[in-house]
PDB file of N, CA and C in Angstrom:
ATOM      1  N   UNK A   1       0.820  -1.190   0.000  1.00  0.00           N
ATOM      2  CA  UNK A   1       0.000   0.000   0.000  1.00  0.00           C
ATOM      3  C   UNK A   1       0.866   1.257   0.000  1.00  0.00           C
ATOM      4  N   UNK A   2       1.665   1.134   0.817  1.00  0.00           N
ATOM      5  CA  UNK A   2       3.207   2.381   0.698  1.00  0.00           C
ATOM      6  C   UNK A   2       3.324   2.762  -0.629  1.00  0.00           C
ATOM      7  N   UNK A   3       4.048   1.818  -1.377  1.00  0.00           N
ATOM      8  CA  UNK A   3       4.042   1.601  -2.949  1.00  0.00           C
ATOM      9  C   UNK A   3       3.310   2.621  -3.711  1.00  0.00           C
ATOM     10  N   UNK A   4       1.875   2.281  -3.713  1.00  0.00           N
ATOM     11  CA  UNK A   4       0.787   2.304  -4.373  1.00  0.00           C
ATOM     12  C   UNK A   4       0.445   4.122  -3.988  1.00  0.00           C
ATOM     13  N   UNK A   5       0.642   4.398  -2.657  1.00  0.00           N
ATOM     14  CA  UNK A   5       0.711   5.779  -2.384  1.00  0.00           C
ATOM     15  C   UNK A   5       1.325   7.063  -2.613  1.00  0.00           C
ATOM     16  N   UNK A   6       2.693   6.321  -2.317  1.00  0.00           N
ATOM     17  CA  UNK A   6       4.326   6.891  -3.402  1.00  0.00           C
ATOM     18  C   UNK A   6       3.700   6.805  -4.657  1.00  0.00           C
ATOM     19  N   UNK A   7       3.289   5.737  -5.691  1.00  0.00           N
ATOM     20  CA  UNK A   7       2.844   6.367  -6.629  1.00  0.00           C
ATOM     21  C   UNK A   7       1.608   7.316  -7.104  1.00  0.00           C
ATOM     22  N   UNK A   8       0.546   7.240  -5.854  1.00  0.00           N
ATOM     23  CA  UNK A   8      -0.368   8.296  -5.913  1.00  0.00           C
ATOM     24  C   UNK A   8       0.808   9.921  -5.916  1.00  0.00           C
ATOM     25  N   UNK A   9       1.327  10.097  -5.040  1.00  0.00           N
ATOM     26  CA  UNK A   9       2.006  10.717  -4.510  1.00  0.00           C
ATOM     27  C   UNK A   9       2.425  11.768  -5.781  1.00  0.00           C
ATOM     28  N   UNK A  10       3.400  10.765  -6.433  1.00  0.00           N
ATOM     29  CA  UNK A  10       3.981  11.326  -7.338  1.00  0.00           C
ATOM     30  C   UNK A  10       3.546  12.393  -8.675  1.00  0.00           C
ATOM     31  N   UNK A  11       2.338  11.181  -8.929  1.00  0.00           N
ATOM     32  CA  UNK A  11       1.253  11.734 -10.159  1.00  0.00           C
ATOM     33  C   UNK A  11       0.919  12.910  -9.343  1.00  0.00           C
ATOM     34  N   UNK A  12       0.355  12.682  -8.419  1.00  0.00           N
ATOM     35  CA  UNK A  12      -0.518  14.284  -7.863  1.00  0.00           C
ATOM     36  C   UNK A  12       0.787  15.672  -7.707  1.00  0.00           C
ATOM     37  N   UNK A  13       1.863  15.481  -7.489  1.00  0.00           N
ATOM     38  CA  UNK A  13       2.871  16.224  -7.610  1.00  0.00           C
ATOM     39  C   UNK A  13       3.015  16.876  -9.150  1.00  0.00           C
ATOM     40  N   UNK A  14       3.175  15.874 -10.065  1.00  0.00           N
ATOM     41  CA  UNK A  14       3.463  16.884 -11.273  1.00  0.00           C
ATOM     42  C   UNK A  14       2.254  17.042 -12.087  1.00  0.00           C
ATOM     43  N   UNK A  15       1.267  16.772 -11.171  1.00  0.00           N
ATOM     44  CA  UNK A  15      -0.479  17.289 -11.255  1.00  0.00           C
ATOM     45  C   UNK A  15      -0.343  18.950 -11.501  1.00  0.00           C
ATOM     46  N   UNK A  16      -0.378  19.068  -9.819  1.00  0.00           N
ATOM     47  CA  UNK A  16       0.110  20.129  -9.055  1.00  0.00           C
ATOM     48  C   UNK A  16       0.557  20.901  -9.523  1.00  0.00           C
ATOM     49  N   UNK A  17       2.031  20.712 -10.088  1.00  0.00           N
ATOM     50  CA  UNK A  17       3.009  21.678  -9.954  1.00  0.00           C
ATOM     51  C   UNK A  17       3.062  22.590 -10.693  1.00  0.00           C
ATOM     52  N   UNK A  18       1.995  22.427 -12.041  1.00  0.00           N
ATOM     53  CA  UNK A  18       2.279  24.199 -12.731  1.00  0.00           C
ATOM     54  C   UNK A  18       1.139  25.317 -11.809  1.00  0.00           C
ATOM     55  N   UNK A  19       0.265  24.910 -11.538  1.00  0.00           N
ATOM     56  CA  UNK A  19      -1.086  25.625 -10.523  1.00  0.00           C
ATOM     57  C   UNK A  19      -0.393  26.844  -9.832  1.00  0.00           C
ATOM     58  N   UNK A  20      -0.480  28.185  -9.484  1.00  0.00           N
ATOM     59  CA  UNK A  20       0.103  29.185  -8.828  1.00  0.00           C
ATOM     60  C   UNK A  20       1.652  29.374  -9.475  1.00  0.00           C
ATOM     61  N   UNK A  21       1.916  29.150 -10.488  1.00  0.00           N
ATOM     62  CA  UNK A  21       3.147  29.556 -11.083  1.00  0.00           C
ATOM     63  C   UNK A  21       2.782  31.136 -12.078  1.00  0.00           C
ATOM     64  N   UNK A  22       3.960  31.988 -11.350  1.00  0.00           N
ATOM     65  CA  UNK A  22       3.827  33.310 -12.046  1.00  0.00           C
ATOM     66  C   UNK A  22       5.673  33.390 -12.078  1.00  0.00           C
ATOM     67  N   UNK A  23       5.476  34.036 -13.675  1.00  0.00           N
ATOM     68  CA  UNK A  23       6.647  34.531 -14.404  1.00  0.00           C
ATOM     69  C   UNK A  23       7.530  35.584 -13.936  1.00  0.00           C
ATOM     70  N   UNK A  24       8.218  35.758 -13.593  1.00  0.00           N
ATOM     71  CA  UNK A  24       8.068  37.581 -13.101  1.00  0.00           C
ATOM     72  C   UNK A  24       7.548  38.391 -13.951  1.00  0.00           C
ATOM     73  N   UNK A  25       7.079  38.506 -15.171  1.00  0.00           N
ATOM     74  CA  UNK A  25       6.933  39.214 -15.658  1.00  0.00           C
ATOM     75  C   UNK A  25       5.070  39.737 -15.239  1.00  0.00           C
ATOM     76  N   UNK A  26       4.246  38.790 -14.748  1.00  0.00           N
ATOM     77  CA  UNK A  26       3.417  38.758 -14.049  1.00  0.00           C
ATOM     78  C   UNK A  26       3.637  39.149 -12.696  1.00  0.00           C
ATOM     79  N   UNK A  27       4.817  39.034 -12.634  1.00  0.00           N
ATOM     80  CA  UNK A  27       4.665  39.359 -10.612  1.00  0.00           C
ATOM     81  C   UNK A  27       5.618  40.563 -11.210  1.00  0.00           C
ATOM     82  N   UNK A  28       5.616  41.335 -12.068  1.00  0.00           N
ATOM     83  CA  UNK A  28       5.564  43.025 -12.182  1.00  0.00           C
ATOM     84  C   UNK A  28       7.229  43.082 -11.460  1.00  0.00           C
ATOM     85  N   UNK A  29       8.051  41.751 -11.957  1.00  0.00           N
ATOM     86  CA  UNK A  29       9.555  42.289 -11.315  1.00  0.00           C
ATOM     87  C   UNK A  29      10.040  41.943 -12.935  1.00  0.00           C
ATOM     88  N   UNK A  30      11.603  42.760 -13.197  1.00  0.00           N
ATOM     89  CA  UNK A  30      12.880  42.715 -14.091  1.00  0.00           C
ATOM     90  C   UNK A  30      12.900  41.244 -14.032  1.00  0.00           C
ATOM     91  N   UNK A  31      13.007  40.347 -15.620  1.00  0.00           N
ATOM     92  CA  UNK A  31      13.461  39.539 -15.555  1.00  0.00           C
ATOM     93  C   UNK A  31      15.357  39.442 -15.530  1.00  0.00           C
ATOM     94  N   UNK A  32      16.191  38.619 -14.865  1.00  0.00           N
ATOM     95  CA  UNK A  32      17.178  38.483 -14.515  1.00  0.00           C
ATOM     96  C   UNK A  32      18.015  38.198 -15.964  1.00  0.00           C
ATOM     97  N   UNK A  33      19.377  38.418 -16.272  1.00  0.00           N
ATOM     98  CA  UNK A  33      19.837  38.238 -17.339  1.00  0.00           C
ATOM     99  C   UNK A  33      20.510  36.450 -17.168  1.00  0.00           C
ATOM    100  N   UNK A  34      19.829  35.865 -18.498  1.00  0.00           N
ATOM    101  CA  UNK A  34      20.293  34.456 -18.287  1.00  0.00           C
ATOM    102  C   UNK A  34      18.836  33.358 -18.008  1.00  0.00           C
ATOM    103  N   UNK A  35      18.103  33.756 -17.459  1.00  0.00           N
ATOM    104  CA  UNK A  35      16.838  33.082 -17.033  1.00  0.00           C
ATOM    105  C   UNK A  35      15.939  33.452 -17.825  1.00  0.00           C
ATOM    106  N   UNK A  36      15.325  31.990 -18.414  1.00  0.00           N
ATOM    107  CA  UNK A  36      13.888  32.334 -19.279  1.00  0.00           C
ATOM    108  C   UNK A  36      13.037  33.049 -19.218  1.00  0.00           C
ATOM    109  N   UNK A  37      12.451  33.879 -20.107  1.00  0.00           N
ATOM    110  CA  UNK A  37      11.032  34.641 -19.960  1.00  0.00           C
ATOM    111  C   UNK A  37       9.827  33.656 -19.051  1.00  0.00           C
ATOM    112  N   UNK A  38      10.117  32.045 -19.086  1.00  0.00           N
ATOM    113  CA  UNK A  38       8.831  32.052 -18.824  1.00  0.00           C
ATOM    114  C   UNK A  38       9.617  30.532 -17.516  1.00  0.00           C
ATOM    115  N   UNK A  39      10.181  31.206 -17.114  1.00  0.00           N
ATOM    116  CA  UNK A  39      10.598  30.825 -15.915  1.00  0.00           C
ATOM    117  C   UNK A  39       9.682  31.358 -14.513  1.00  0.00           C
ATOM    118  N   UNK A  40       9.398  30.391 -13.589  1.00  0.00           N
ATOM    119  CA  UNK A  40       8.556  30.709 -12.374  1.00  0.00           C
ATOM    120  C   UNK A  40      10.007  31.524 -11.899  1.00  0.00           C
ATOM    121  N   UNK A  41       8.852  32.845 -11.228  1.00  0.00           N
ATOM    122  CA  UNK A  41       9.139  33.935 -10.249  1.00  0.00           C
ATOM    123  C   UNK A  41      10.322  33.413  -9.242  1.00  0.00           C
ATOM    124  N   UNK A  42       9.642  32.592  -8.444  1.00  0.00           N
ATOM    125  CA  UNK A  42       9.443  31.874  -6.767  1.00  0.00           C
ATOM    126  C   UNK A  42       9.111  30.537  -7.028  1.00  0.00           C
ATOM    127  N   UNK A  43       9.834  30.033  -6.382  1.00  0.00           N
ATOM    128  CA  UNK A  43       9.180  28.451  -6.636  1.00  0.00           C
ATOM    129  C   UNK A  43       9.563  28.166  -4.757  1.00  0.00           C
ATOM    130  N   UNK A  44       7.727  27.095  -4.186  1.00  0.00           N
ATOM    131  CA  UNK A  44       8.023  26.605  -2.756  1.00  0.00           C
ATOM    132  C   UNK A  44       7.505  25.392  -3.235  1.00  0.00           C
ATOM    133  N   UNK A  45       8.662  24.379  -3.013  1.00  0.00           N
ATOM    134  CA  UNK A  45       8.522  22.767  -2.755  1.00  0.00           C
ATOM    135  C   UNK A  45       7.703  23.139  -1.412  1.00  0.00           C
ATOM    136  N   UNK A  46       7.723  23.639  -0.677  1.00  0.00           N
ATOM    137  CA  UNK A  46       7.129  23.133   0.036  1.00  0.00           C
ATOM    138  C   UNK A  46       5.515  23.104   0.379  1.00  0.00           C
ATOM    139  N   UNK A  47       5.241  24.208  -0.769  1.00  0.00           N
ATOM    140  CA  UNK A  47       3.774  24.652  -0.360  1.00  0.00           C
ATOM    141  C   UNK A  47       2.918  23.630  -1.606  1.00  0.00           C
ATOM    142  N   UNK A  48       4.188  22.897  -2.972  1.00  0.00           N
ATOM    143  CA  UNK A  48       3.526  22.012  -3.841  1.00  0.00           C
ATOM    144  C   UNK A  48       3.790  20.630  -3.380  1.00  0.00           C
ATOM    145  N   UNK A  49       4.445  20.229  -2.577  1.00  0.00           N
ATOM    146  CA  UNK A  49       4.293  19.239  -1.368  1.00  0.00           C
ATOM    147  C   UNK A  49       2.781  18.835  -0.774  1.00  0.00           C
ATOM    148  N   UNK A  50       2.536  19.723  -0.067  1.00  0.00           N
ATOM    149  CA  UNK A  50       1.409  20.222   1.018  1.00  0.00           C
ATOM    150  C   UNK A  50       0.461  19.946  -0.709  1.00  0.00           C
ATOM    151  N   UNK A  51       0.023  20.544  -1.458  1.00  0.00           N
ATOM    152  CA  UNK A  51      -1.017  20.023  -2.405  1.00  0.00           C
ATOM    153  C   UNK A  51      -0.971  18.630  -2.834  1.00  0.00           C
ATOM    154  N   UNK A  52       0.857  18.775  -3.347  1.00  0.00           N
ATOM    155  CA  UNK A  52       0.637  16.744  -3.762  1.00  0.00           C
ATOM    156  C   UNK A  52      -0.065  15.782  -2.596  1.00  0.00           C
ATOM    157  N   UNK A  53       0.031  16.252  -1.414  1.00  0.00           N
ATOM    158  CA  UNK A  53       0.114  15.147  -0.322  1.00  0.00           C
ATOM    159  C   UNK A  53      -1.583  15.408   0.002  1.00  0.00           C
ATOM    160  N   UNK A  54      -2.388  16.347  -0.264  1.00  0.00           N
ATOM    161  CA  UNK A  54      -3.867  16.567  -0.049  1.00  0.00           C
ATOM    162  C   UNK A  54      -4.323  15.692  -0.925  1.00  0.00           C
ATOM    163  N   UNK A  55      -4.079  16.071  -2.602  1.00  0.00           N
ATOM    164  CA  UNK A  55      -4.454  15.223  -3.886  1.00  0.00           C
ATOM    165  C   UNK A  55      -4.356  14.123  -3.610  1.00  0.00           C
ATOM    166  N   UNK A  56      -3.086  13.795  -3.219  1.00  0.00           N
ATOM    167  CA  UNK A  56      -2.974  12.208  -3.161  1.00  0.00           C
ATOM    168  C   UNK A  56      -3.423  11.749  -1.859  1.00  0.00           C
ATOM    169  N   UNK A  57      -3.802  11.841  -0.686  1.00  0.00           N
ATOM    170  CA  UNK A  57      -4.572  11.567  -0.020  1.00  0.00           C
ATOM    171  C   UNK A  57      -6.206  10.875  -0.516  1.00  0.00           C
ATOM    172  N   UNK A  58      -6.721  12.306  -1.143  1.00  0.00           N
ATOM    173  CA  UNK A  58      -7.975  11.932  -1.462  1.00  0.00           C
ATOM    174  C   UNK A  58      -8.115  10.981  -2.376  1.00  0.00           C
ATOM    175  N   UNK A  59      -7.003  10.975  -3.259  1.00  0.00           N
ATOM    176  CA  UNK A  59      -6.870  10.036  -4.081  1.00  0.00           C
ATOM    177  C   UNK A  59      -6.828   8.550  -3.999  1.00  0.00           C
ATOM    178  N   UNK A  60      -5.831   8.196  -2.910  1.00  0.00           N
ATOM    179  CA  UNK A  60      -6.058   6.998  -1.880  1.00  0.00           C
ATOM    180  C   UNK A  60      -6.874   6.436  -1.584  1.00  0.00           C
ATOM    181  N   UNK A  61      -7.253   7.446  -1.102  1.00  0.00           N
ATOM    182  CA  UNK A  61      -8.404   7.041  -0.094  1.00  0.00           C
ATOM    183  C   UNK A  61      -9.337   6.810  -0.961  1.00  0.00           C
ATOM    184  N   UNK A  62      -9.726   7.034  -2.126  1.00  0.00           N
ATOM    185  CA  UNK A  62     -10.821   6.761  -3.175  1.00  0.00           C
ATOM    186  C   UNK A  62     -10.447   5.562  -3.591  1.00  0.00           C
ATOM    187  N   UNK A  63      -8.634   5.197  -3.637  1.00  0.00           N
ATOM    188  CA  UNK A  63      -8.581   3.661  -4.286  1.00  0.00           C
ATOM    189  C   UNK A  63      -9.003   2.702  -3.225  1.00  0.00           C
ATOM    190  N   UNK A  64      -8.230   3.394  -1.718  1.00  0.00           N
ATOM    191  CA  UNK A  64      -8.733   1.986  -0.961  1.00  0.00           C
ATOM    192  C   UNK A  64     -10.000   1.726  -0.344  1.00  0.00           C
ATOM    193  N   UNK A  65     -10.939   2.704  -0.873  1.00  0.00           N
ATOM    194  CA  UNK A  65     -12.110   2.032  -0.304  1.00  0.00           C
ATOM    195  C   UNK A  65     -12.497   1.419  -1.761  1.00  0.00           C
ATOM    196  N   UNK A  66     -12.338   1.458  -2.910  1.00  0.00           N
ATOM    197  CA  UNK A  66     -12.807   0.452  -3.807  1.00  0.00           C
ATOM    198  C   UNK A  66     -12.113  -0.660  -3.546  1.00  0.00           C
ATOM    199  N   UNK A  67     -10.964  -0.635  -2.749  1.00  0.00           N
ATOM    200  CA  UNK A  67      -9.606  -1.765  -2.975  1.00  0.00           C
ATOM    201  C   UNK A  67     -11.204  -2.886  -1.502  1.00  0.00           C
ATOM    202  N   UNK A  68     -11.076  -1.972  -0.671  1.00  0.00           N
ATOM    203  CA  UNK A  68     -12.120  -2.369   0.459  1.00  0.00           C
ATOM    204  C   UNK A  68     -13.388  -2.949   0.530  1.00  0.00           C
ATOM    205  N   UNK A  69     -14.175  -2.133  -0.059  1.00  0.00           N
ATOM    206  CA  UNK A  69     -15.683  -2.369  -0.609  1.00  0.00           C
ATOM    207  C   UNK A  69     -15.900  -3.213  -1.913  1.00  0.00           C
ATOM    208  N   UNK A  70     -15.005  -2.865  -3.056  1.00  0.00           N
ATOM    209  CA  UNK A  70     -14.867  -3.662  -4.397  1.00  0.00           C
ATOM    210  C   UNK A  70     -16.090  -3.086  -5.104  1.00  0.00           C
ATOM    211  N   UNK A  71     -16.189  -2.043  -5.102  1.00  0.00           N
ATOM    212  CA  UNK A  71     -17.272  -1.062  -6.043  1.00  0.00           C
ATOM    213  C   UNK A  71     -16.873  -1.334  -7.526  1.00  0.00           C
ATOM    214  N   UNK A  72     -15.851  -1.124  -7.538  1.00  0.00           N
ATOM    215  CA  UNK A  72     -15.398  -1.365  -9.165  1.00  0.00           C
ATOM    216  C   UNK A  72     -14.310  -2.620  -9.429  1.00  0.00           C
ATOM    217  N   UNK A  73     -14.453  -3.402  -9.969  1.00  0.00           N
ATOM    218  CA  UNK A  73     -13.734  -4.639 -10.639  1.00  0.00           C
ATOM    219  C   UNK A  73     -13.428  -4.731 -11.824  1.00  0.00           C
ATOM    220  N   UNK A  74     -12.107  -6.020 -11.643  1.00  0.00           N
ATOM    221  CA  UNK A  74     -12.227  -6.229 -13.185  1.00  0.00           C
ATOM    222  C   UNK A  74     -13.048  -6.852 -13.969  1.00  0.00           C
ATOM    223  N   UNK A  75     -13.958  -7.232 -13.209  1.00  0.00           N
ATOM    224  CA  UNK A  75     -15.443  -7.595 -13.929  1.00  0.00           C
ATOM    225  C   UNK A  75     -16.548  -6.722 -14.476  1.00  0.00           C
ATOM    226  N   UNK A  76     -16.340  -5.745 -13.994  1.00  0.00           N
ATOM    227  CA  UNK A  76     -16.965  -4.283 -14.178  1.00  0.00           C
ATOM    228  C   UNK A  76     -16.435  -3.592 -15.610  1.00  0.00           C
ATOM    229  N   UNK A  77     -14.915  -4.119 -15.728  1.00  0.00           N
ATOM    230  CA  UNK A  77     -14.368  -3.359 -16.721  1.00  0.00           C
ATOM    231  C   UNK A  77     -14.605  -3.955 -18.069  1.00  0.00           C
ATOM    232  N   UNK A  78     -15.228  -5.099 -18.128  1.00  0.00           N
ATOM    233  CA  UNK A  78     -15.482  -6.091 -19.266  1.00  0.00           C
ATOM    234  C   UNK A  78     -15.657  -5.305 -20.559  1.00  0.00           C
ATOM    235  N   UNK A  79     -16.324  -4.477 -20.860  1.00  0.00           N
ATOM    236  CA  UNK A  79     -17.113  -3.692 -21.644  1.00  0.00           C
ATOM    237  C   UNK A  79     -15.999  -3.200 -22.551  1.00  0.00           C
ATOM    238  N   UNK A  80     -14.646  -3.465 -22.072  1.00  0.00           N
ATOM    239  CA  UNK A  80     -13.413  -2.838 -22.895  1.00  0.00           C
ATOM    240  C   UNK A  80     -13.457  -4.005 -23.931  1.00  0.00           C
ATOM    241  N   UNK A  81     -13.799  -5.184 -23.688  1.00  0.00           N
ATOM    242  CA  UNK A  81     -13.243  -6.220 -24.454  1.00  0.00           C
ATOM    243  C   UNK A  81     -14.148  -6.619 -25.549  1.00  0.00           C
ATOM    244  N   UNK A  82     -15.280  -6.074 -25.591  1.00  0.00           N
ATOM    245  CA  UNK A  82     -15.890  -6.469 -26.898  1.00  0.00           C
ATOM    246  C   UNK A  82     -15.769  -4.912 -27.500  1.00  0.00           C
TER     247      UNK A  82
END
């Protein structure tokens, strides 16, 4: 289940990570000589952390109660095969 979370984890991270990204040229500062026009301002791992780890929470938690209850199967998914 660790596994399976780490990989929730991950997806919801580079979900995340363009969401609240401003250029400077949007955040009304000189871009720096050498750095892309469309380079983020500010960048906080830590505040796109804190989102991956919400996303992927809920995310979880949506697999393991199907993993729990068995709402959806691979019997459910049949419909791919014809």
């Amino acid at each position: 289940m660790l596994a399976i979370y780490v990989l929730f984890w991950t997806l919801s991270l580079f979900t995340v990570l363009p969401f609240g990204v401003r250029t400077a040229e949007e955040a009304g500062v000189q871009v720096q000589p050498g750095h892309a026009e469309s380079a983020p301002h500010t960048f906080s791992l830590g505040r796109v952390a804190l989102r991956a780890t919400i996303v992927s929470a809920i995310l979880f938690g949506l697999f393991y109660a199907n993993y729990h209850f068995g709402w959806i199967g691979p019997e459910d998914l049949n419909w791919l095969r014809s």
